[in-house]
N, C-alpha and C. Protein backbone atom coordinates (compact mmCIF):
# COMPACT_ATOMS: atom_id res chain seq x y z
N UNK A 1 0.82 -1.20 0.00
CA UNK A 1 0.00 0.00 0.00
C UNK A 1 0.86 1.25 0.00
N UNK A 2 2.12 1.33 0.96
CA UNK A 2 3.15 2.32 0.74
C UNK A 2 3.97 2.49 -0.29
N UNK A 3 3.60 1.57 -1.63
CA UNK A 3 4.50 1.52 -2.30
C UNK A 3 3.71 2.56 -3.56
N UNK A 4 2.82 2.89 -3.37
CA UNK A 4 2.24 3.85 -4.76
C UNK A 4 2.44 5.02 -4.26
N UNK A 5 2.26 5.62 -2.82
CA UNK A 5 2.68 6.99 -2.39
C UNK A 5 4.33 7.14 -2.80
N UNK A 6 5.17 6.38 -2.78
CA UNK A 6 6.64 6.76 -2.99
C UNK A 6 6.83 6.66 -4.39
N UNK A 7 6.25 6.12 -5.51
CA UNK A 7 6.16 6.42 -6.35
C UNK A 7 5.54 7.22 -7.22
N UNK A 8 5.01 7.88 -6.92
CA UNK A 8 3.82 9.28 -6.91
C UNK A 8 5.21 10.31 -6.70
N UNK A 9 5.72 10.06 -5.09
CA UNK A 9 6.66 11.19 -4.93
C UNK A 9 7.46 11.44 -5.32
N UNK A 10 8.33 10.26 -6.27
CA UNK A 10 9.59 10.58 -7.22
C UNK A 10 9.41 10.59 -8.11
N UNK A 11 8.22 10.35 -8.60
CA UNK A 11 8.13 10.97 -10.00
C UNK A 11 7.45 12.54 -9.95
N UNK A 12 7.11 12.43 -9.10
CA UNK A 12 6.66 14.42 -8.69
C UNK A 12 8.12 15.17 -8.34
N UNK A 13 9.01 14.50 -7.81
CA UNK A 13 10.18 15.19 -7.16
C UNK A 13 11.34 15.59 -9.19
N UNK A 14 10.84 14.36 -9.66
CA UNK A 14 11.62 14.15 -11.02
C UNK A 14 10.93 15.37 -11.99
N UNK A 15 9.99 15.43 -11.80
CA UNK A 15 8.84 16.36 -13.10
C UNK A 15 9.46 17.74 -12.59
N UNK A 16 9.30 17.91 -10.97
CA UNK A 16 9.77 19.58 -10.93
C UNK A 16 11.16 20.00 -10.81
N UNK A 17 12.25 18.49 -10.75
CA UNK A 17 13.05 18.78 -10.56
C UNK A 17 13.65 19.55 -12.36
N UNK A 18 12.80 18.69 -13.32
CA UNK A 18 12.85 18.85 -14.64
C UNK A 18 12.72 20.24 -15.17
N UNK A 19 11.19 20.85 -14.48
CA UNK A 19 10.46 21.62 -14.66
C UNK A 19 11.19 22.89 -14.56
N UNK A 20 11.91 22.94 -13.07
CA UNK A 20 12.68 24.22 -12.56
C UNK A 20 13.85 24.38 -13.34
N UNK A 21 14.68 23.21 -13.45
CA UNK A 21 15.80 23.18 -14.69
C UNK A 21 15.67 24.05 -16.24
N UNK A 22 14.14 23.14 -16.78
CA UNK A 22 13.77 24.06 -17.69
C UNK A 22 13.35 25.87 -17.70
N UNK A 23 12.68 26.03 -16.70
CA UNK A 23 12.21 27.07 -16.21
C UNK A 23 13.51 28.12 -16.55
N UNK A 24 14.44 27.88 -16.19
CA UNK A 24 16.05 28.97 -15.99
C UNK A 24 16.56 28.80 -17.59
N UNK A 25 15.71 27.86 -18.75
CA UNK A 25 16.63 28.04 -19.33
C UNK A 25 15.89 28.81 -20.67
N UNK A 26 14.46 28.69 -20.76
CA UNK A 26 13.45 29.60 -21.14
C UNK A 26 13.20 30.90 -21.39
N UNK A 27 12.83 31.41 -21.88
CA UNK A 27 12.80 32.74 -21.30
C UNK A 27 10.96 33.44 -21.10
N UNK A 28 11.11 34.02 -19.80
CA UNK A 28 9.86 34.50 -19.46
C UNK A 28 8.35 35.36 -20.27
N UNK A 29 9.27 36.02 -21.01
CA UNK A 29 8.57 36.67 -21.52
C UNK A 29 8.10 36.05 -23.53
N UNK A 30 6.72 36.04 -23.65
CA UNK A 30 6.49 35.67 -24.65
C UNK A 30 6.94 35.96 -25.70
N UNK A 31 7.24 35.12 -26.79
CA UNK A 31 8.00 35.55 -28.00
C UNK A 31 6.97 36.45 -28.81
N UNK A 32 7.04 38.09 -28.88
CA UNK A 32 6.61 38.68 -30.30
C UNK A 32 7.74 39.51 -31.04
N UNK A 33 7.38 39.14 -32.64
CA UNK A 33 8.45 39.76 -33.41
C UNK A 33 8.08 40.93 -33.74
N UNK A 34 7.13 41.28 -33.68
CA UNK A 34 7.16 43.21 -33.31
C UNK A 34 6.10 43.72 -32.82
N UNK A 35 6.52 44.56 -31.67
CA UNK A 35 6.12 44.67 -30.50
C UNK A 35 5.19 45.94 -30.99
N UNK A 36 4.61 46.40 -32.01
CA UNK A 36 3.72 47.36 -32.68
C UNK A 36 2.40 46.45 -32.70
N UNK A 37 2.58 44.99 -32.92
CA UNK A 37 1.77 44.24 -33.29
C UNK A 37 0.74 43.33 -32.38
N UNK A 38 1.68 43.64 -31.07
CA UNK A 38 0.76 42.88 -29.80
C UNK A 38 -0.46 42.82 -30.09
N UNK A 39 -1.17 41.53 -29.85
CA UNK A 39 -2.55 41.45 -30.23
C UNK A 39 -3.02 41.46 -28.70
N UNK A 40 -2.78 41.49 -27.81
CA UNK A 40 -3.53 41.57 -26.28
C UNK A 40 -3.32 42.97 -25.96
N UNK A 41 -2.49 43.80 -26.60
CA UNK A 41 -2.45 45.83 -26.33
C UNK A 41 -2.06 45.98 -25.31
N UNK A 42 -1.22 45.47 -24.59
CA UNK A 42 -0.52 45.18 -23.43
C UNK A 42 0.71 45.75 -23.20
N UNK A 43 1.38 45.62 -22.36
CA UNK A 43 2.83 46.79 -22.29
C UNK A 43 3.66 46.60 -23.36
N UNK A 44 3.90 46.19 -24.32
CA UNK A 44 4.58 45.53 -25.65
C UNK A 44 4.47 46.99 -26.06
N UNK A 45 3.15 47.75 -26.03
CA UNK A 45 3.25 48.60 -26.69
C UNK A 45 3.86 49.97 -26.78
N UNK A 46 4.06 49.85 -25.34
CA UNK A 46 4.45 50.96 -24.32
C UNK A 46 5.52 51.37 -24.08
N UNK A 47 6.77 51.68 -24.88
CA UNK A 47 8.28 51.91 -25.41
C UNK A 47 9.09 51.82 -23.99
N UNK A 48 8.13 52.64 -22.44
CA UNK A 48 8.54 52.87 -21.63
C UNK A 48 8.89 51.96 -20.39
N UNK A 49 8.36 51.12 -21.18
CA UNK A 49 7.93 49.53 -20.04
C UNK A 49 9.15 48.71 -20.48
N UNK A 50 9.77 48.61 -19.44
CA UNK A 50 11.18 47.34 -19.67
C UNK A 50 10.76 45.78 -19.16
N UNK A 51 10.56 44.65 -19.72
CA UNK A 51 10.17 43.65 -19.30
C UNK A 51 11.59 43.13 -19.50
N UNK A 52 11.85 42.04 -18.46
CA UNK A 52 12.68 41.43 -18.22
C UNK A 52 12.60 40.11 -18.84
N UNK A 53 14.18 39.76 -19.60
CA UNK A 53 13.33 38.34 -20.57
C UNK A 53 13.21 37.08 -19.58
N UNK A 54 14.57 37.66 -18.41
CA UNK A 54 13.69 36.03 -17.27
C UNK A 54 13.65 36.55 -15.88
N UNK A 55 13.41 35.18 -15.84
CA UNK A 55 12.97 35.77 -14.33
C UNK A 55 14.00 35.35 -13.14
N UNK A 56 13.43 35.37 -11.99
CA UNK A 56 14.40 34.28 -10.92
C UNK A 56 15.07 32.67 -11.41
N UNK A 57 15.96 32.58 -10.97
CA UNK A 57 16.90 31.36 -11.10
C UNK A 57 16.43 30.18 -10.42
N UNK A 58 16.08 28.88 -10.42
CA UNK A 58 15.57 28.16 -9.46
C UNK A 58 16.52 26.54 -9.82
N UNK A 59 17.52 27.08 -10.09
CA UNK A 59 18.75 25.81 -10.37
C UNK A 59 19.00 25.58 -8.52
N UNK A 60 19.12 26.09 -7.58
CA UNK A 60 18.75 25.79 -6.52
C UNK A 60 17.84 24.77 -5.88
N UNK A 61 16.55 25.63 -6.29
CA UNK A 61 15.45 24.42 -5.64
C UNK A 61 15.44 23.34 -6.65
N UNK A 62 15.61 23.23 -7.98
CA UNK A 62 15.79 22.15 -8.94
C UNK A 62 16.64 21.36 -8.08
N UNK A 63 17.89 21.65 -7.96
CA UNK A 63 18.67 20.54 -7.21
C UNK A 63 17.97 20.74 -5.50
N UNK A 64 17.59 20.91 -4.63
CA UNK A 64 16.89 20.77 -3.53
C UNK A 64 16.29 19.31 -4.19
N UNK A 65 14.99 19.42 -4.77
CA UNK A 65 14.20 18.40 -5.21
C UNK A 65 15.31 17.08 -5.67
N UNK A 66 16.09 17.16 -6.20
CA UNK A 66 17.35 15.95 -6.76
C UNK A 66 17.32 15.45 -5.38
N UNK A 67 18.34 16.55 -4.36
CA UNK A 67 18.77 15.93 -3.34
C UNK A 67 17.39 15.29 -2.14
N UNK A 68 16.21 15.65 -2.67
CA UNK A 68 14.73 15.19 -1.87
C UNK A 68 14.65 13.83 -2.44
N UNK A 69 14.90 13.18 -3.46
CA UNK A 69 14.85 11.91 -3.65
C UNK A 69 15.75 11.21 -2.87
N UNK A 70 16.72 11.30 -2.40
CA UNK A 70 17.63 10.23 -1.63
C UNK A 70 16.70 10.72 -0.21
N UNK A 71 16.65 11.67 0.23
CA UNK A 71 16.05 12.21 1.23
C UNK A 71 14.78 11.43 1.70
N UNK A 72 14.16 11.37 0.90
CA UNK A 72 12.73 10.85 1.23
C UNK A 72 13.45 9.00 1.59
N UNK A 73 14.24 8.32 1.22
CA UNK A 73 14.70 6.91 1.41
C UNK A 73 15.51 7.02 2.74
N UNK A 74 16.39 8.28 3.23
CA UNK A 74 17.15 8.38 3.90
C UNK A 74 16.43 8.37 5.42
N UNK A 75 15.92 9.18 5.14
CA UNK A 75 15.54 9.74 6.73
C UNK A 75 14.11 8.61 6.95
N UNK A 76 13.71 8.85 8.23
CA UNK A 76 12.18 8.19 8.64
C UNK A 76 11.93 9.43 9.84
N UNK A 77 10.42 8.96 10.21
CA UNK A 77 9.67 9.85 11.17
C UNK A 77 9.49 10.87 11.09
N UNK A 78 9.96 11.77 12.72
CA UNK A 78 10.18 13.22 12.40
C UNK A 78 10.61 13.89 11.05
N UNK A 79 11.72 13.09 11.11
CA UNK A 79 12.90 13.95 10.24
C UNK A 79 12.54 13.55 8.58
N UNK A 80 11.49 13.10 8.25
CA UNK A 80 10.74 12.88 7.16
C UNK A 80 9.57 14.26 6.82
N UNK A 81 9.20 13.99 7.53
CA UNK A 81 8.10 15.00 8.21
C UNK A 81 8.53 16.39 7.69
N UNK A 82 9.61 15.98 8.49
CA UNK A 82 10.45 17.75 8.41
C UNK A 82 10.71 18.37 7.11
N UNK A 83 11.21 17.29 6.36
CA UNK A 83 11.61 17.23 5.01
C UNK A 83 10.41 17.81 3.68
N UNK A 84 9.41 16.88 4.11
CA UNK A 84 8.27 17.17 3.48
C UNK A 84 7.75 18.61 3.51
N UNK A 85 8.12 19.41 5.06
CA UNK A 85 7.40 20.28 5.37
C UNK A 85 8.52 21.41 4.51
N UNK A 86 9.43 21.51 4.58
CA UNK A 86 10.74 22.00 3.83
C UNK A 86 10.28 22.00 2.32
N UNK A 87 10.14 20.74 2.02
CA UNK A 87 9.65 20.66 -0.11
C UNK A 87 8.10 21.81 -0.17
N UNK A 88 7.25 21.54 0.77
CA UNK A 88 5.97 22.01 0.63
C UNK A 88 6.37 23.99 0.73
N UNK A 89 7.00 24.29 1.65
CA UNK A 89 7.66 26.12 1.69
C UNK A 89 8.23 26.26 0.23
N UNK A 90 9.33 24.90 0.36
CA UNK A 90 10.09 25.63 -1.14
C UNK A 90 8.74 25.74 -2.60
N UNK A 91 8.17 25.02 -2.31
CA UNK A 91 7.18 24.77 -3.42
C UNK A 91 6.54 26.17 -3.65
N UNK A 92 5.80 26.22 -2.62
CA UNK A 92 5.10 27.69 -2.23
C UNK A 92 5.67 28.67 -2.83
N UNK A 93 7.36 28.80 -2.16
CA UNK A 93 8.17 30.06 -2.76
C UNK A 93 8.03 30.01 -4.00
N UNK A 94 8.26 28.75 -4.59
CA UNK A 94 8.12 29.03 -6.22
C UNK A 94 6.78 29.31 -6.59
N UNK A 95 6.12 28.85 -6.52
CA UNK A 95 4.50 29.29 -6.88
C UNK A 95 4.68 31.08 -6.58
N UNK A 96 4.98 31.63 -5.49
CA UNK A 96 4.57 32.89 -5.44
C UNK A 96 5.92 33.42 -5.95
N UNK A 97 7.04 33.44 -6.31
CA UNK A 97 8.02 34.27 -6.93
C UNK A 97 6.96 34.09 -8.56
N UNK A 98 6.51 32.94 -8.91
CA UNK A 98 6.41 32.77 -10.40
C UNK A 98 5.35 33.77 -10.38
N UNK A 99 3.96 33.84 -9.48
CA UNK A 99 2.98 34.69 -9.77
C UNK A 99 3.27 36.16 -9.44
N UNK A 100 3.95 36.44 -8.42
CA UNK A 100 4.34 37.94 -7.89
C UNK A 100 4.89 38.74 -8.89
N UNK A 101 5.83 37.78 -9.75
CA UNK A 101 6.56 38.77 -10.90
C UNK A 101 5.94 39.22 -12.14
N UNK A 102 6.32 40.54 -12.32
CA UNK A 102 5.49 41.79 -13.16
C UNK A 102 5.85 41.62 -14.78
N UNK A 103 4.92 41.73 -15.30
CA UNK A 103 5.04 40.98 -16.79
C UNK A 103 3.60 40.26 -17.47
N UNK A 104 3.75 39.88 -18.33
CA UNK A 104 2.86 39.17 -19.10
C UNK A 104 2.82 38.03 -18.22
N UNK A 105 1.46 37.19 -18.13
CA UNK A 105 1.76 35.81 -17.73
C UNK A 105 1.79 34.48 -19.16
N UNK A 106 2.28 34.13 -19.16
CA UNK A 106 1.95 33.21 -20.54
C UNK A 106 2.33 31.36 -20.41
N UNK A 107 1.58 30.80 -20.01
CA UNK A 107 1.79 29.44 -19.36
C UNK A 107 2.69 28.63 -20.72
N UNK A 108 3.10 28.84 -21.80
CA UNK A 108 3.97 28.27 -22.51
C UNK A 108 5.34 29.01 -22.71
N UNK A 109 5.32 29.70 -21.35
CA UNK A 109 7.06 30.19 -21.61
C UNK A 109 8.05 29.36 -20.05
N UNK A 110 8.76 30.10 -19.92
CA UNK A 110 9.69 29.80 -18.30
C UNK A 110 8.83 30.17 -17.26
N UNK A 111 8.17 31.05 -17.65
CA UNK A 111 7.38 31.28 -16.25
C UNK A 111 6.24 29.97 -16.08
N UNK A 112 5.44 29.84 -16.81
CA UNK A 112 4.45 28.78 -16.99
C UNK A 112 5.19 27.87 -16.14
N UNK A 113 6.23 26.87 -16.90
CA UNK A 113 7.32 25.82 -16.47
C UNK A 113 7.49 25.95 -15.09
N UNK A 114 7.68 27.11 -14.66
CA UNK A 114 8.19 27.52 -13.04
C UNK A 114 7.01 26.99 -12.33
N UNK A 115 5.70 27.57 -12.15
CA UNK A 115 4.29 27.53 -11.91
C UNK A 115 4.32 25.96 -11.91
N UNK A 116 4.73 25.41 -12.99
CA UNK A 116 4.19 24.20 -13.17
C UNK A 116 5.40 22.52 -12.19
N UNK A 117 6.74 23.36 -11.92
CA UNK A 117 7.53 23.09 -11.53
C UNK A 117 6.98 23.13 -9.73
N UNK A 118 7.05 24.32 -9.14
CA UNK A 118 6.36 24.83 -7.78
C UNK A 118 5.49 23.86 -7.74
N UNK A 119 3.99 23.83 -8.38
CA UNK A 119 3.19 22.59 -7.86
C UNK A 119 3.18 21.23 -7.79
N UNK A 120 4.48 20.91 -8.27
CA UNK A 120 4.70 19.62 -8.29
C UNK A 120 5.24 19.41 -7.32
N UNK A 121 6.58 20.80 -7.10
CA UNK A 121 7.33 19.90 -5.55
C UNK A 121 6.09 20.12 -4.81
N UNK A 122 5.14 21.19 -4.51
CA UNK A 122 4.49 21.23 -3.54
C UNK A 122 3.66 20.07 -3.61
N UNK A 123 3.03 19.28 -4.34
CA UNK A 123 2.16 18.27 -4.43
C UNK A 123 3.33 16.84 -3.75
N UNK A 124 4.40 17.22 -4.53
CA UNK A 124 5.74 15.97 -3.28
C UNK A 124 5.68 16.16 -2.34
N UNK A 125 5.44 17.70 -1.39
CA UNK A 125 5.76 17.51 -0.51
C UNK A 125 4.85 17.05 0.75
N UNK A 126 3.57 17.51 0.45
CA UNK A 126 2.56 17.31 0.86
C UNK A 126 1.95 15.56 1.15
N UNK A 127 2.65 15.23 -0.13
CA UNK A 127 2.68 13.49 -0.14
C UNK A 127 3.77 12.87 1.16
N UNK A 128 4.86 13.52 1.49
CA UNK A 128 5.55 13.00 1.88
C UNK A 128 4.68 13.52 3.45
N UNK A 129 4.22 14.28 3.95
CA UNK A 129 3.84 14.91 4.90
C UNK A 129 2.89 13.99 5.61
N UNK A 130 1.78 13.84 4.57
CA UNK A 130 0.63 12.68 4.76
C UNK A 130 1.16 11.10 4.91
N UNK A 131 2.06 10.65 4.04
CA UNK A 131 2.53 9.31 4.80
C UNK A 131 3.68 9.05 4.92
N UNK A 132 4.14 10.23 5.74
CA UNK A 132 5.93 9.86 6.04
C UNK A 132 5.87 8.68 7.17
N UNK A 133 4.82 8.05 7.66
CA UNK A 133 4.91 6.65 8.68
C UNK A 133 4.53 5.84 7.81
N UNK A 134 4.29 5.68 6.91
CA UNK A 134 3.77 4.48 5.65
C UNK A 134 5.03 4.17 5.02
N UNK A 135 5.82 4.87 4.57
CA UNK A 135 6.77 5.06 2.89
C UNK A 135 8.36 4.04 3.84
N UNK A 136 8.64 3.45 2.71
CA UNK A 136 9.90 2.32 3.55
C UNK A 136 10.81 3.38 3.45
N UNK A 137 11.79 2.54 4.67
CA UNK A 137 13.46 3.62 4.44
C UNK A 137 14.46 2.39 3.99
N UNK A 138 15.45 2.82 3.52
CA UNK A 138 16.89 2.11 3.44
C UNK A 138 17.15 1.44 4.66
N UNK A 139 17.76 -0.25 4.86
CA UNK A 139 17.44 -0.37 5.94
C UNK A 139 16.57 -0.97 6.52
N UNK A 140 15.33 -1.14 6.14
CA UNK A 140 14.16 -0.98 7.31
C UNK A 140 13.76 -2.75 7.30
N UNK A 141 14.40 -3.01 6.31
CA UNK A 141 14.02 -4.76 5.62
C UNK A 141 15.42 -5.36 6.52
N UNK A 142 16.29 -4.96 6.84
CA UNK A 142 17.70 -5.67 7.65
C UNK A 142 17.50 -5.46 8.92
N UNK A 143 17.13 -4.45 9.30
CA UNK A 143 16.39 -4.06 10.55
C UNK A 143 15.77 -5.15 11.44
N UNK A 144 14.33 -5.53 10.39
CA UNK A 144 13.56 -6.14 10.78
C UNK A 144 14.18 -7.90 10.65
N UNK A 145 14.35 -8.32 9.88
CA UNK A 145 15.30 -9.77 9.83
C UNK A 145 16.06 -10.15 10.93
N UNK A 146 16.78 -8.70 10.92
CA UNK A 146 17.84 -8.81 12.41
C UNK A 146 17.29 -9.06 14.17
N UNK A 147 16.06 -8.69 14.18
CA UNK A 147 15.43 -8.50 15.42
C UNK A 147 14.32 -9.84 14.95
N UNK A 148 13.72 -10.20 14.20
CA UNK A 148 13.35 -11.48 14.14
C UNK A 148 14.54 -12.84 14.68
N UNK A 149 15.43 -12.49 13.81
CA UNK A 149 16.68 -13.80 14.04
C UNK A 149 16.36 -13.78 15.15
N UNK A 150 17.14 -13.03 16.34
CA UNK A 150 17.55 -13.21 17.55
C UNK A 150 16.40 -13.74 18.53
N UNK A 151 16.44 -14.93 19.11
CA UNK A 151 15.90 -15.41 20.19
C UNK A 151 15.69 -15.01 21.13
N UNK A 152 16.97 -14.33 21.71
CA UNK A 152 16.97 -14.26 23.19
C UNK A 152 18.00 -15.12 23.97
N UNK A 153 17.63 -16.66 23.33
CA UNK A 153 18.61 -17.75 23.83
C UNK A 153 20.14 -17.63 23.11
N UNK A 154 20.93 -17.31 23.89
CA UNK A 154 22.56 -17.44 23.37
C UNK A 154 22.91 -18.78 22.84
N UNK A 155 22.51 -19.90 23.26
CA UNK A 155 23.06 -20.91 22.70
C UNK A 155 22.12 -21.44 21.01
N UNK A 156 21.01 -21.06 21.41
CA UNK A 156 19.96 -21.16 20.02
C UNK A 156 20.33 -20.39 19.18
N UNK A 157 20.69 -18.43 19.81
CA UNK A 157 21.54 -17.98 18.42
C UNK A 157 22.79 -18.26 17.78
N UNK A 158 23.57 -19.06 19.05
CA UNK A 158 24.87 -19.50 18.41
C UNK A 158 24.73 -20.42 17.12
N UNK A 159 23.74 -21.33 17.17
CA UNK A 159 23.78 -22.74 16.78
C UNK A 159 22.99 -21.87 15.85
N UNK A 160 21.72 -21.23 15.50
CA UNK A 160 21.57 -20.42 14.02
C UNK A 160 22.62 -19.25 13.99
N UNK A 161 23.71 -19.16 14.29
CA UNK A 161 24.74 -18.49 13.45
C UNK A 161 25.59 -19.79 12.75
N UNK A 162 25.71 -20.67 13.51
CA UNK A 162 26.50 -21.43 12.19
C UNK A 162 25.82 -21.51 11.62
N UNK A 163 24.73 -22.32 11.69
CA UNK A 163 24.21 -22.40 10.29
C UNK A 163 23.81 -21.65 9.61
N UNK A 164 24.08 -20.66 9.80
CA UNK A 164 24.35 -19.44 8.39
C UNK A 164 25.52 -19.11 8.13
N UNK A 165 26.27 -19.09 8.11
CA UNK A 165 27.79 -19.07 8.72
C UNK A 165 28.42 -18.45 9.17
N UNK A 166 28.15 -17.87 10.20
CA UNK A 166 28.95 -16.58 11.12
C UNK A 166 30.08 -17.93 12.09
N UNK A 167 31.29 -17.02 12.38
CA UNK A 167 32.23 -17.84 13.17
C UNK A 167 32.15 -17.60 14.24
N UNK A 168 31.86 -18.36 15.50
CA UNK A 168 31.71 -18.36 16.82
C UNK A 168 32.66 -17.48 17.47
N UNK A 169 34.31 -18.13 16.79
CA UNK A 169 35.65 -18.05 17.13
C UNK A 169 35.71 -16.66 16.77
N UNK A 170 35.37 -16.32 15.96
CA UNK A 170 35.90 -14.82 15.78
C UNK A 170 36.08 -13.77 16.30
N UNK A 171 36.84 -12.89 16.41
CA UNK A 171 36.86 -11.72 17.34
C UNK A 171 35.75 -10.36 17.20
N UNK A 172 35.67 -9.89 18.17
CA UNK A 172 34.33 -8.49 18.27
C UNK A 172 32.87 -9.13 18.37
N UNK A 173 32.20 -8.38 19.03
CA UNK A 173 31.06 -8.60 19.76
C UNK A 173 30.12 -9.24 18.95
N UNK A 174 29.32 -10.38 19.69
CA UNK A 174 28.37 -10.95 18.34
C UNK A 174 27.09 -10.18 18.66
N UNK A 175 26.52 -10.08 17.56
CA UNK A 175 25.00 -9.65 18.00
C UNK A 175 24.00 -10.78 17.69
């Protein structure tokens, strides 16, 4: 059942990590080849109006989201939690740097991409928030094997360590 939420989340962590990459390399402002011709009559027309061709940089949170995929395997509990709550702010920030900034909006340029980048981590992070006690960690399968094996009885675990083959004789502490 935990296994469709973690796959939901890396492929959401992969789309915006994509998204924000693309976003920086775009440019914000819509392509017109002469700005006499704007068909929306919009600041294009307005000699006095400087639009900027991009916008904010988000090669940052792009790699944030990279390094959120090992993240989400790494950590458990709290510190999952935490993580999630971290992707869901950064998400946000991008959503509101992409809408706050002054310009045309045009969902098929860098800005669009950005917008579309932001709701994805935010939709990761939110996933990770809701079942960071569900989703497996690295670990968590050796963990559990290890605390099954053990009996309790020293001589019962001795006798299932040979027969797996751990050496009795050997030096440093057995567990």
């Amino acid at each position: 059942m935990a296994k469709r939420p973690l796959w939901m989340i890396l492929v959401l962590l992969l789309g915006a990590a994509a998204a924000l990459w693309g976003a920086d390399e775009l440019s914000w402002v819509p392509e017109n080849p002469d700005p006499r011709e704007d068909p929306r009559g919009g600041a294009l027309l307005n000699p006095g109006v400087q639009l900027a061709p991009d916008g904010p940089s988000f090669t940052a949170v792009a790699l944030l989201a990279l390094a959120s995929l090992a993240g989400v395997f790494a950590v458990s509990g709290w510190m999952r939690r935490l993580l999630g709550a971290i992707i869901v702010v950064a998400g946000g920030w991008v959503c509101w740097q992409t809408i706050s900034t002054g310009g045309p909006f045009d969902l098929l340029t860098g800005r669009g991409l950005a917008l579309l980048g932001g709701l994805l981590f935010l939709a990761a992070g939110a996933l990770i928030v809701v079942n960071a006690a569900a989703l497996p960690t690295m670990g968590a399968r050796y963990e559990r094997a290890n605390a099954e094996r053990r009996s309790g009885d020293p001589d019962k675990d001795m006798w299932d360590g040979l027969s797996e083959g751990e050496d009795p004789t050997a030096d440093g502490p057995r567990t």
